[in-house]
PDB file of N, CA and C in Angstrom:
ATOM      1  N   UNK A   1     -48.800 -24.801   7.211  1.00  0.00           N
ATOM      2  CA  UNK A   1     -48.614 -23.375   7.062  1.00  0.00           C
ATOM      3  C   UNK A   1     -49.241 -22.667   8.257  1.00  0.00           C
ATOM      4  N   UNK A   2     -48.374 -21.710   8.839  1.00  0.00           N
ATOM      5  CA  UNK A   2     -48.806 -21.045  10.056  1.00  0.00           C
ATOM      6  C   UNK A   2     -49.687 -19.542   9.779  1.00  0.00           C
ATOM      7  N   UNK A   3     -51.048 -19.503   9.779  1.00  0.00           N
ATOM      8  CA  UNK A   3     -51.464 -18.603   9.667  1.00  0.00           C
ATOM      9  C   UNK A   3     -51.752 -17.274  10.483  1.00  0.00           C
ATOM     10  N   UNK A   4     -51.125 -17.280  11.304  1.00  0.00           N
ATOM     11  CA  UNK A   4     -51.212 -16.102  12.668  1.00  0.00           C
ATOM     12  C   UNK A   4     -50.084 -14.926  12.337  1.00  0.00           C
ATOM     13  N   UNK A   5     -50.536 -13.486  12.858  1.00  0.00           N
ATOM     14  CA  UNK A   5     -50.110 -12.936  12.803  1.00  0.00           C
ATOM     15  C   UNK A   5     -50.308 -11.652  12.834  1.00  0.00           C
ATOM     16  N   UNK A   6     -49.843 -10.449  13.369  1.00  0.00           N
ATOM     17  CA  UNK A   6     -50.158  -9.412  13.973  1.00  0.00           C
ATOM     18  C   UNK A   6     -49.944  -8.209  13.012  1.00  0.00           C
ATOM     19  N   UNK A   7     -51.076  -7.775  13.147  1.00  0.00           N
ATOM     20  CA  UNK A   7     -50.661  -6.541  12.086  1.00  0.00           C
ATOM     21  C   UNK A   7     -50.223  -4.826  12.977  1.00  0.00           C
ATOM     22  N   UNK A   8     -48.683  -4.605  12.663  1.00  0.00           N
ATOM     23  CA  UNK A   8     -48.362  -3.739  13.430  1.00  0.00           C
ATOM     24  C   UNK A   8     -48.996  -2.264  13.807  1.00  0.00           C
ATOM     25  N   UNK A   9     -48.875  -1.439  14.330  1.00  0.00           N
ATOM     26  CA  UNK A   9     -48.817  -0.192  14.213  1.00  0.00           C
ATOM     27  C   UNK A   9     -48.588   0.377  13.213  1.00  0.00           C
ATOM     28  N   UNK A  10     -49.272   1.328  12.281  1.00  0.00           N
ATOM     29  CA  UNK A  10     -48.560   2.040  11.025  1.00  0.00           C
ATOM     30  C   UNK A  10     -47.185   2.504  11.259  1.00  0.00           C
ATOM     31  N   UNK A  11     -46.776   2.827  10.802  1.00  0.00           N
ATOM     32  CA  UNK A  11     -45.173   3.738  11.045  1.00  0.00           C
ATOM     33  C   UNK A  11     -44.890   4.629   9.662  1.00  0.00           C
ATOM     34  N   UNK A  12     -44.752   5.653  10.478  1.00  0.00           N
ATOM     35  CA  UNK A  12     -44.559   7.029   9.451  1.00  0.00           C
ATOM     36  C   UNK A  12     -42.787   7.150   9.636  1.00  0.00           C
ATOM     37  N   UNK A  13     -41.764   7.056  10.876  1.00  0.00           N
ATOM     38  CA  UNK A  13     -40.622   7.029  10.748  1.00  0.00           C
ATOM     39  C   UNK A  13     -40.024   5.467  11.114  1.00  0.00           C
ATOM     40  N   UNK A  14     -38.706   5.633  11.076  1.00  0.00           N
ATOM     41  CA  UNK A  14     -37.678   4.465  11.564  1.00  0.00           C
ATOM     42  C   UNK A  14     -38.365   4.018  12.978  1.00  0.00           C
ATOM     43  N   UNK A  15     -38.245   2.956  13.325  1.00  0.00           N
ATOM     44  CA  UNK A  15     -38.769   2.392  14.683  1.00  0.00           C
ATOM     45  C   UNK A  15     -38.828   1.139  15.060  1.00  0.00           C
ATOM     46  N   UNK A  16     -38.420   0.574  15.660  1.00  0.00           N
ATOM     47  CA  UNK A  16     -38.501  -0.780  16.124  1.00  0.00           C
ATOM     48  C   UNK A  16     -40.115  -1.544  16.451  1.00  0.00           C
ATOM     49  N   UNK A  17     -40.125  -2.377  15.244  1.00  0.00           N
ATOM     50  CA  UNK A  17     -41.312  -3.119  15.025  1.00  0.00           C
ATOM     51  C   UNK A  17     -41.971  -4.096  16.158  1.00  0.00           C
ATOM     52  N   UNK A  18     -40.482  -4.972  16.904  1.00  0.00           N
ATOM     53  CA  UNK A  18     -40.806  -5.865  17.201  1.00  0.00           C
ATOM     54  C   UNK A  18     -39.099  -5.894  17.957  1.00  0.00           C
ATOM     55  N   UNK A  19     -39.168  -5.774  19.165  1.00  0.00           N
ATOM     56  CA  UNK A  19     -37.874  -5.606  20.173  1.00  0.00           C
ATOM     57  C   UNK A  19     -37.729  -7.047  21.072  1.00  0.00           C
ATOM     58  N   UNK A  20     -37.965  -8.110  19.974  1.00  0.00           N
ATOM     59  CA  UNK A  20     -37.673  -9.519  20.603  1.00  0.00           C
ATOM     60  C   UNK A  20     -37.741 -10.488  19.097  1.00  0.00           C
ATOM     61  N   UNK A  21     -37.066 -11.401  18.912  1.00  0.00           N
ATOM     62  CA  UNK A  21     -37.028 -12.589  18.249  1.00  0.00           C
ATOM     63  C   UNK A  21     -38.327 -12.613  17.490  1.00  0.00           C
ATOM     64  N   UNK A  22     -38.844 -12.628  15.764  1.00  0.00           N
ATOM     65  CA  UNK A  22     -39.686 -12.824  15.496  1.00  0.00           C
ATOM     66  C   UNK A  22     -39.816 -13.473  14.307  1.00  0.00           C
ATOM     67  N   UNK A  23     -40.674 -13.151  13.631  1.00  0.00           N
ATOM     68  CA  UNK A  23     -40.754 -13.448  12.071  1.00  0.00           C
ATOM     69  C   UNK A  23     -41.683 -12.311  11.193  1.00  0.00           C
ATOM     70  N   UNK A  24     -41.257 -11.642  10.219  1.00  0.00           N
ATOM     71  CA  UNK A  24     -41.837 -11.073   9.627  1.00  0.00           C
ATOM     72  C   UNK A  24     -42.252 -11.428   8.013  1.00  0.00           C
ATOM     73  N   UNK A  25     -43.469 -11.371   8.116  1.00  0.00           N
ATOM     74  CA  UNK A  25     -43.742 -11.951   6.914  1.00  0.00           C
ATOM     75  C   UNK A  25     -44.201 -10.959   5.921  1.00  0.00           C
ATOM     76  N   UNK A  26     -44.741 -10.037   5.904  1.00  0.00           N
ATOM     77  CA  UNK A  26     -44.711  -8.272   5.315  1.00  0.00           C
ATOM     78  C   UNK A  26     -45.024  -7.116   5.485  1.00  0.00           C
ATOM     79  N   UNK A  27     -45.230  -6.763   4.699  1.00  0.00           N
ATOM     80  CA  UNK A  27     -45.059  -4.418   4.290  1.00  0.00           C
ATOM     81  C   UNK A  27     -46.545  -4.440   4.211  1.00  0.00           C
ATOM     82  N   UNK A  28     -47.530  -3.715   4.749  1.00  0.00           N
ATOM     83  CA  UNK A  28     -48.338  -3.156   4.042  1.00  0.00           C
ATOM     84  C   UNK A  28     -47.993  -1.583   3.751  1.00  0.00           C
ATOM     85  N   UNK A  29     -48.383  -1.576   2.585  1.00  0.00           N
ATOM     86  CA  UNK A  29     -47.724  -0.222   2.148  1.00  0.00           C
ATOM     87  C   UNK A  29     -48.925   0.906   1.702  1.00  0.00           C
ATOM     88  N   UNK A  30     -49.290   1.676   2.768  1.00  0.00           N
ATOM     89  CA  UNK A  30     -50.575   2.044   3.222  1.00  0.00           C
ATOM     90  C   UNK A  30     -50.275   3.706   1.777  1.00  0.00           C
ATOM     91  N   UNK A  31     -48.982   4.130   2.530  1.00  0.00           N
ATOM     92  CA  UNK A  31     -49.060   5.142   0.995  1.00  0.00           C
ATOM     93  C   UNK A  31     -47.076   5.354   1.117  1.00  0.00           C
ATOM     94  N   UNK A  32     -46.977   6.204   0.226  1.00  0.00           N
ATOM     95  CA  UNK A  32     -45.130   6.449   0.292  1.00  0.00           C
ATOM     96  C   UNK A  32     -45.274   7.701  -0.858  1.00  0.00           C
ATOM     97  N   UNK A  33     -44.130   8.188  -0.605  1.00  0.00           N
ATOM     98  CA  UNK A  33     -43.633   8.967  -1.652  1.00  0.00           C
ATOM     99  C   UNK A  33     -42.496   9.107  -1.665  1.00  0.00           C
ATOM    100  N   UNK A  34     -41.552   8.256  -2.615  1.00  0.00           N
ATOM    101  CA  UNK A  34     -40.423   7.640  -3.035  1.00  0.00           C
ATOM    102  C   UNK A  34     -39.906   6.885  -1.994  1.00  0.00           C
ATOM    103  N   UNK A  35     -40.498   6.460  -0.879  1.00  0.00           N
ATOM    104  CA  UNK A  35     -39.685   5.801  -0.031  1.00  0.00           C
ATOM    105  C   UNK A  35     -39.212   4.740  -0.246  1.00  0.00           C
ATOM    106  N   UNK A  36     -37.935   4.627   0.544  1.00  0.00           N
ATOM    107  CA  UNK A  36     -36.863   4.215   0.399  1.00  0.00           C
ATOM    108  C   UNK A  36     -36.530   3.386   1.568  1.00  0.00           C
ATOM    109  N   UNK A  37     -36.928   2.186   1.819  1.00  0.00           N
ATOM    110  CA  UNK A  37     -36.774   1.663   3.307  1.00  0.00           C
ATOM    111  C   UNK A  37     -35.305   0.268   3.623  1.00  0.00           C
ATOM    112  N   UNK A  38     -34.939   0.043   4.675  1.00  0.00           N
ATOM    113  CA  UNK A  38     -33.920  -0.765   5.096  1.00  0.00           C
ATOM    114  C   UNK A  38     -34.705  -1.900   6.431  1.00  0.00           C
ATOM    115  N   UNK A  39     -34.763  -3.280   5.981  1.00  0.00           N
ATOM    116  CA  UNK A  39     -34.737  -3.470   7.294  1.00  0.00           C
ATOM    117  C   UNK A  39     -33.669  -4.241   8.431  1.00  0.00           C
ATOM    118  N   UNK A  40     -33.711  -4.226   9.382  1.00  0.00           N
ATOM    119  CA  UNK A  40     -32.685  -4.517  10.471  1.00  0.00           C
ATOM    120  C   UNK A  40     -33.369  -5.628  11.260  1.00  0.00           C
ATOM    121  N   UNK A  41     -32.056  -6.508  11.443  1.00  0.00           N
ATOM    122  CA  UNK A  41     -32.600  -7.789  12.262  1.00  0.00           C
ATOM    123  C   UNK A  41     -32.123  -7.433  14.046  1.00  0.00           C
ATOM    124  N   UNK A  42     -32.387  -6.505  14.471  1.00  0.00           N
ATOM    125  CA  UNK A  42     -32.209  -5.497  15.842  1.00  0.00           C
ATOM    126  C   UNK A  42     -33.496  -5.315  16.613  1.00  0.00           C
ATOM    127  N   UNK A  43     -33.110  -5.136  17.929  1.00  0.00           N
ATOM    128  CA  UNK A  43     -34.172  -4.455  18.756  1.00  0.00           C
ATOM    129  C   UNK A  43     -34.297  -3.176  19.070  1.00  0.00           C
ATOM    130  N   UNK A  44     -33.508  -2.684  18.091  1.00  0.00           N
ATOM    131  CA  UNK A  44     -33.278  -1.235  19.006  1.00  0.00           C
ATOM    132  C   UNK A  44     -33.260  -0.347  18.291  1.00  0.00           C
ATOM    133  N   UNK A  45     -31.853  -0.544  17.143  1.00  0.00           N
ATOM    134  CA  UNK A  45     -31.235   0.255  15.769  1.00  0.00           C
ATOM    135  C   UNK A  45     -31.043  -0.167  14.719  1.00  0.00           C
ATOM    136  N   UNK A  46     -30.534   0.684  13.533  1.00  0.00           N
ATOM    137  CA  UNK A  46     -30.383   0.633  12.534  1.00  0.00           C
ATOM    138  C   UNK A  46     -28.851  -0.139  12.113  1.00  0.00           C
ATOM    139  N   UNK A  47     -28.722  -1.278  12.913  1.00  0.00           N
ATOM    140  CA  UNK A  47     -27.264  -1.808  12.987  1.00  0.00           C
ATOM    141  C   UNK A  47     -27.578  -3.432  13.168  1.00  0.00           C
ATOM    142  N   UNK A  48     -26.376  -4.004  12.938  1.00  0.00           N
ATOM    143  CA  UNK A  48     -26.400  -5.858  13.080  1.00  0.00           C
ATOM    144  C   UNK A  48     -26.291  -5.989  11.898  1.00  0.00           C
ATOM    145  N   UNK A  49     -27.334  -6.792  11.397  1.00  0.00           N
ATOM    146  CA  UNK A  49     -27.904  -7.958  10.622  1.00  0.00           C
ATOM    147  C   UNK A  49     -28.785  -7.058   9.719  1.00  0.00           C
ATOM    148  N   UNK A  50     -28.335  -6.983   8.374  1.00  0.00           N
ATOM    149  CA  UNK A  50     -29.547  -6.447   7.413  1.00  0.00           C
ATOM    150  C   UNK A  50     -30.566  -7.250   6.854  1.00  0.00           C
ATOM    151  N   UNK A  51     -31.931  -7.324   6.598  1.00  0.00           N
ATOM    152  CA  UNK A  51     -32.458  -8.046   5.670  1.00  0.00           C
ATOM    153  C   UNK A  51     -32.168  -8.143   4.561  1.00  0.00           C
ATOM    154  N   UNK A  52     -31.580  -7.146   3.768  1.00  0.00           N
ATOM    155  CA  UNK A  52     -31.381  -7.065   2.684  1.00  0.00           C
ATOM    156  C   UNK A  52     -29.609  -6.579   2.320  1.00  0.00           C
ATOM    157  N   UNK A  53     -29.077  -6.553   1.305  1.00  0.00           N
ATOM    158  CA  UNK A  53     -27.409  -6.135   1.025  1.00  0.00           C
ATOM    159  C   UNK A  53     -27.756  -4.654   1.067  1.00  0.00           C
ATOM    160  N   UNK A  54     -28.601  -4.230   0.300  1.00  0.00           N
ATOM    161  CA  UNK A  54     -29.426  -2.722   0.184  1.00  0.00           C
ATOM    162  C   UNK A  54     -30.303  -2.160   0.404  1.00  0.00           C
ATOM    163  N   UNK A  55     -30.610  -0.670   0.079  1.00  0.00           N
ATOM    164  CA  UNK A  55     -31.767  -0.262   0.782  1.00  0.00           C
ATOM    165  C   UNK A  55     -32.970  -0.811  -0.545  1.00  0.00           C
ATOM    166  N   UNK A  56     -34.272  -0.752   0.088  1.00  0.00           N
ATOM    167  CA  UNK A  56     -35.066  -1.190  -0.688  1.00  0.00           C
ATOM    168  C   UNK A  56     -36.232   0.157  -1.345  1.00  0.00           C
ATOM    169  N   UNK A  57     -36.294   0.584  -2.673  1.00  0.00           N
ATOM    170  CA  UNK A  57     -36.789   1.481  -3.424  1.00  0.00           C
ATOM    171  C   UNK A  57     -38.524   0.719  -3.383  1.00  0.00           C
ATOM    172  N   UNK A  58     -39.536   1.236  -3.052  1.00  0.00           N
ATOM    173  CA  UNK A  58     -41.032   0.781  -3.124  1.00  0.00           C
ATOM    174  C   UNK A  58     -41.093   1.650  -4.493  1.00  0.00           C
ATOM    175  N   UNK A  59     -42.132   0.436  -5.168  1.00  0.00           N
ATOM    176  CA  UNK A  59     -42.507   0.852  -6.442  1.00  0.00           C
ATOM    177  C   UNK A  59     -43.614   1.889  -5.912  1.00  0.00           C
ATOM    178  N   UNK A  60     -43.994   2.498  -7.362  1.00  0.00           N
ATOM    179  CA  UNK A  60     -45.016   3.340  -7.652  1.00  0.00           C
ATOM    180  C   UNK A  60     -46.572   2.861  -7.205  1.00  0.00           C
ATOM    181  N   UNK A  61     -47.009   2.794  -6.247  1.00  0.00           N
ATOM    182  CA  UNK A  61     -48.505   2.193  -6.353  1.00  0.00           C
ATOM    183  C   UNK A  61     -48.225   0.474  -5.602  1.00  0.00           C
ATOM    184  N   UNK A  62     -47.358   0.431  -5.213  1.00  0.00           N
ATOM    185  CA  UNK A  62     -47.074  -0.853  -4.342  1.00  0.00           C
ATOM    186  C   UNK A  62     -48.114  -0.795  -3.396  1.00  0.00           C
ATOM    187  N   UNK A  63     -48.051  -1.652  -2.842  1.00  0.00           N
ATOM    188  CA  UNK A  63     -49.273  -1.942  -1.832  1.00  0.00           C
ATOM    189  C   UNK A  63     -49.142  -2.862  -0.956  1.00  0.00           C
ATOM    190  N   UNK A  64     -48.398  -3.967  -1.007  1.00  0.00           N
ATOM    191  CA  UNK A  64     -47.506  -5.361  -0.171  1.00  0.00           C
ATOM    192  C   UNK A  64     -46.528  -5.788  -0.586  1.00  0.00           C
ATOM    193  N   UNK A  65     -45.436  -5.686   0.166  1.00  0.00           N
ATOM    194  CA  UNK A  65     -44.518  -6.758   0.556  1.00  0.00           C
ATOM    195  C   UNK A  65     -44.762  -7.696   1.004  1.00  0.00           C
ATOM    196  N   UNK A  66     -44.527  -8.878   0.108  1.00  0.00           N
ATOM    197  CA  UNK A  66     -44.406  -9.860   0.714  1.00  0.00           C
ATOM    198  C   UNK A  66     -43.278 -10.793   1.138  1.00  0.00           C
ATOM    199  N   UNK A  67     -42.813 -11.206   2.063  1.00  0.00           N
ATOM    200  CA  UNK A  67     -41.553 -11.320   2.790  1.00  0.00           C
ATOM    201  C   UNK A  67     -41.551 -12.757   3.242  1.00  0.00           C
ATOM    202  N   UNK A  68     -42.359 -13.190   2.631  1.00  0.00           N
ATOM    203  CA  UNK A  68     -42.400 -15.066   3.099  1.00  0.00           C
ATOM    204  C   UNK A  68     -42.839 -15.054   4.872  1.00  0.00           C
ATOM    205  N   UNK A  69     -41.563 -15.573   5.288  1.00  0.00           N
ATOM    206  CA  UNK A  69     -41.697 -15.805   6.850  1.00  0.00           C
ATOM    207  C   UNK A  69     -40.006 -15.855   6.843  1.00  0.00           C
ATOM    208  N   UNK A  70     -39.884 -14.531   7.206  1.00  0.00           N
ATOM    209  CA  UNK A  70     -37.707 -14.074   7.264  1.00  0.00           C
ATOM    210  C   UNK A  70     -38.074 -14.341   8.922  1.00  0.00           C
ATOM    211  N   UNK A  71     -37.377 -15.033   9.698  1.00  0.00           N
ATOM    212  CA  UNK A  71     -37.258 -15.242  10.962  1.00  0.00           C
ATOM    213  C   UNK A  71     -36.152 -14.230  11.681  1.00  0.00           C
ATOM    214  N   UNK A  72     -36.400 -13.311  12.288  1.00  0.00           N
ATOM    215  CA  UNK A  72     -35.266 -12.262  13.039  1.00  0.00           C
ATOM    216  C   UNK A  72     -34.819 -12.481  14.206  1.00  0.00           C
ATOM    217  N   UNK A  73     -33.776 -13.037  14.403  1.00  0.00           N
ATOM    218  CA  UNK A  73     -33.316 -13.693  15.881  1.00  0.00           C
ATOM    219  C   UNK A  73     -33.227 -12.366  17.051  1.00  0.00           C
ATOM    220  N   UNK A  74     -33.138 -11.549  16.485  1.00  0.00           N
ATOM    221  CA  UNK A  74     -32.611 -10.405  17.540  1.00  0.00           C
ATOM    222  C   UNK A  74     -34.026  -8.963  17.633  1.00  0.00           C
ATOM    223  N   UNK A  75     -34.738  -9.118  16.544  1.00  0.00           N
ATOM    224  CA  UNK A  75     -36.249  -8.417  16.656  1.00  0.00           C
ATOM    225  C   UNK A  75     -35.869  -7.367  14.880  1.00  0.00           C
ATOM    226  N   UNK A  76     -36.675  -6.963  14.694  1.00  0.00           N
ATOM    227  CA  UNK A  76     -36.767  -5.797  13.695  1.00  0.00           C
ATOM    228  C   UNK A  76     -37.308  -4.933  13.639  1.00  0.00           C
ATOM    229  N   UNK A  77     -36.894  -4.297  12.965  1.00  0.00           N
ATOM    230  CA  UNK A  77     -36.243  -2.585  12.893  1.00  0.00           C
ATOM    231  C   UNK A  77     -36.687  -2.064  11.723  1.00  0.00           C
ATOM    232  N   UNK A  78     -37.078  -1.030  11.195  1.00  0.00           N
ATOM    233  CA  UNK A  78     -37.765  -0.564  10.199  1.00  0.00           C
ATOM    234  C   UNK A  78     -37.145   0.595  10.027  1.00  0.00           C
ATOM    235  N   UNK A  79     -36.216   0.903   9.130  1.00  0.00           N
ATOM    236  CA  UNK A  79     -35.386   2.414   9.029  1.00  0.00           C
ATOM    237  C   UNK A  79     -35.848   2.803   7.561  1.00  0.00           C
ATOM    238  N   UNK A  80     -36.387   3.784   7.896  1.00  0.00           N
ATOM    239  CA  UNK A  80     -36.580   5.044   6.706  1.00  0.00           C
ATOM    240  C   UNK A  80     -35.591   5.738   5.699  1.00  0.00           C
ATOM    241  N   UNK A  81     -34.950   4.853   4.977  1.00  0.00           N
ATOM    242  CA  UNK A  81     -33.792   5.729   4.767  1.00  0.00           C
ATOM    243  C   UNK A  81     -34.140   7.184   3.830  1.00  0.00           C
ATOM    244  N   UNK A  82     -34.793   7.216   3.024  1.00  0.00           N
ATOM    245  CA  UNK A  82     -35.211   8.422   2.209  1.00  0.00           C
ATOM    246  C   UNK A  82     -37.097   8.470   1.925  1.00  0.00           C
ATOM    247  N   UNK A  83     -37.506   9.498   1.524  1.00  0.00           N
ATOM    248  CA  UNK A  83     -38.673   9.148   1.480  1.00  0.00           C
ATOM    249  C   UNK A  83     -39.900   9.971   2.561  1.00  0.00           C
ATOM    250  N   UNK A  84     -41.352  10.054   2.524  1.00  0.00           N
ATOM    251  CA  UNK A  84     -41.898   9.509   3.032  1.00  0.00           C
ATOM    252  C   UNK A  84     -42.988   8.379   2.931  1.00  0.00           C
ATOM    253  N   UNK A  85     -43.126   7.528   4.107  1.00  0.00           N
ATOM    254  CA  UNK A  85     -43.735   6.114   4.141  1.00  0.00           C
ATOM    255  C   UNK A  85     -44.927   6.013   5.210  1.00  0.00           C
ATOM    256  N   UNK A  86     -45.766   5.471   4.855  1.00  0.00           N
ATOM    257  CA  UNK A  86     -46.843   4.876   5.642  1.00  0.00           C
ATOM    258  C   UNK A  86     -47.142   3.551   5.576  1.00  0.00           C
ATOM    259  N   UNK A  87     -46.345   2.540   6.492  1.00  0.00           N
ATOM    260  CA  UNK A  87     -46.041   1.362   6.211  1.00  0.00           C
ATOM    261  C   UNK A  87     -46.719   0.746   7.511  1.00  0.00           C
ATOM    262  N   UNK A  88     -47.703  -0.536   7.659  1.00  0.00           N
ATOM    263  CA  UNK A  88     -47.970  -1.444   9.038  1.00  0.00           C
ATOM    264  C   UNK A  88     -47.443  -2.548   8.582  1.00  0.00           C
ATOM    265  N   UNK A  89     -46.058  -3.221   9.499  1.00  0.00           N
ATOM    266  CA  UNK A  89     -45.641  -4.366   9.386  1.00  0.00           C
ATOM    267  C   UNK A  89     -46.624  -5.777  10.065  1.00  0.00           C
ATOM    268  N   UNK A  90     -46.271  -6.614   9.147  1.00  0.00           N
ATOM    269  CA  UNK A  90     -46.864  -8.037   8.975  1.00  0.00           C
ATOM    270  C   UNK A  90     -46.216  -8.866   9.864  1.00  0.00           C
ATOM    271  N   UNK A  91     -46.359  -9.188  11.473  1.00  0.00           N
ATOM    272  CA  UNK A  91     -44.964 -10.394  11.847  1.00  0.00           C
ATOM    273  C   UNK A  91     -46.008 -11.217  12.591  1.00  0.00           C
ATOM    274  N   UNK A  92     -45.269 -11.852  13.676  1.00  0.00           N
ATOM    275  CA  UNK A  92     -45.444 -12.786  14.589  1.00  0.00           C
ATOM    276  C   UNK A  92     -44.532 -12.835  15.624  1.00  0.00           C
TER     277      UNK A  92
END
């Protein structure tokens, strides 16, 4: 088991996490109010490769995602779709 890993920048909007090939392993979910997030297997935008079929609803009082180790060939992307979020992503 690979234990390394960088804990991002917070992010209050949409933004590219990681603009090269990575792995993300999770959300810290610092605070939200109803947010509503998407993520993208991109370096850039909100386009390609989704992580998910849908957008993803954060529970009430969430606090981590945990995301295993999703490997993103092309980098990821963090889009805000509704909401606001105070989220620092988990990768490598």
């Amino acid at each position: 088991m690979n234990l390394n890993f960088i804990y991002g920048t917070p992010m209050t909007a949409a933004g590219v996490v990681k603009a090269a090939p990575g792995v993300l392993r999770g959300l810290i979910i610092n605070s939200h109010t109803s947010g509503v997030i998407k993520i993208w297997d991109n370096a850039s935008a909100a386009s390609g490769t989704a992580l998910s079929s849908g957008n993803v609803t954060l529970a009430a009082g969430q606090q981590f995602v945990n995301l295993g180790d999703v490997y993103m060939k092309n980098g990821i992307y963090l889009n805000v779709v509704s909401g606001t979020v105070d989220i620092t992503p988990v990768y490598l």
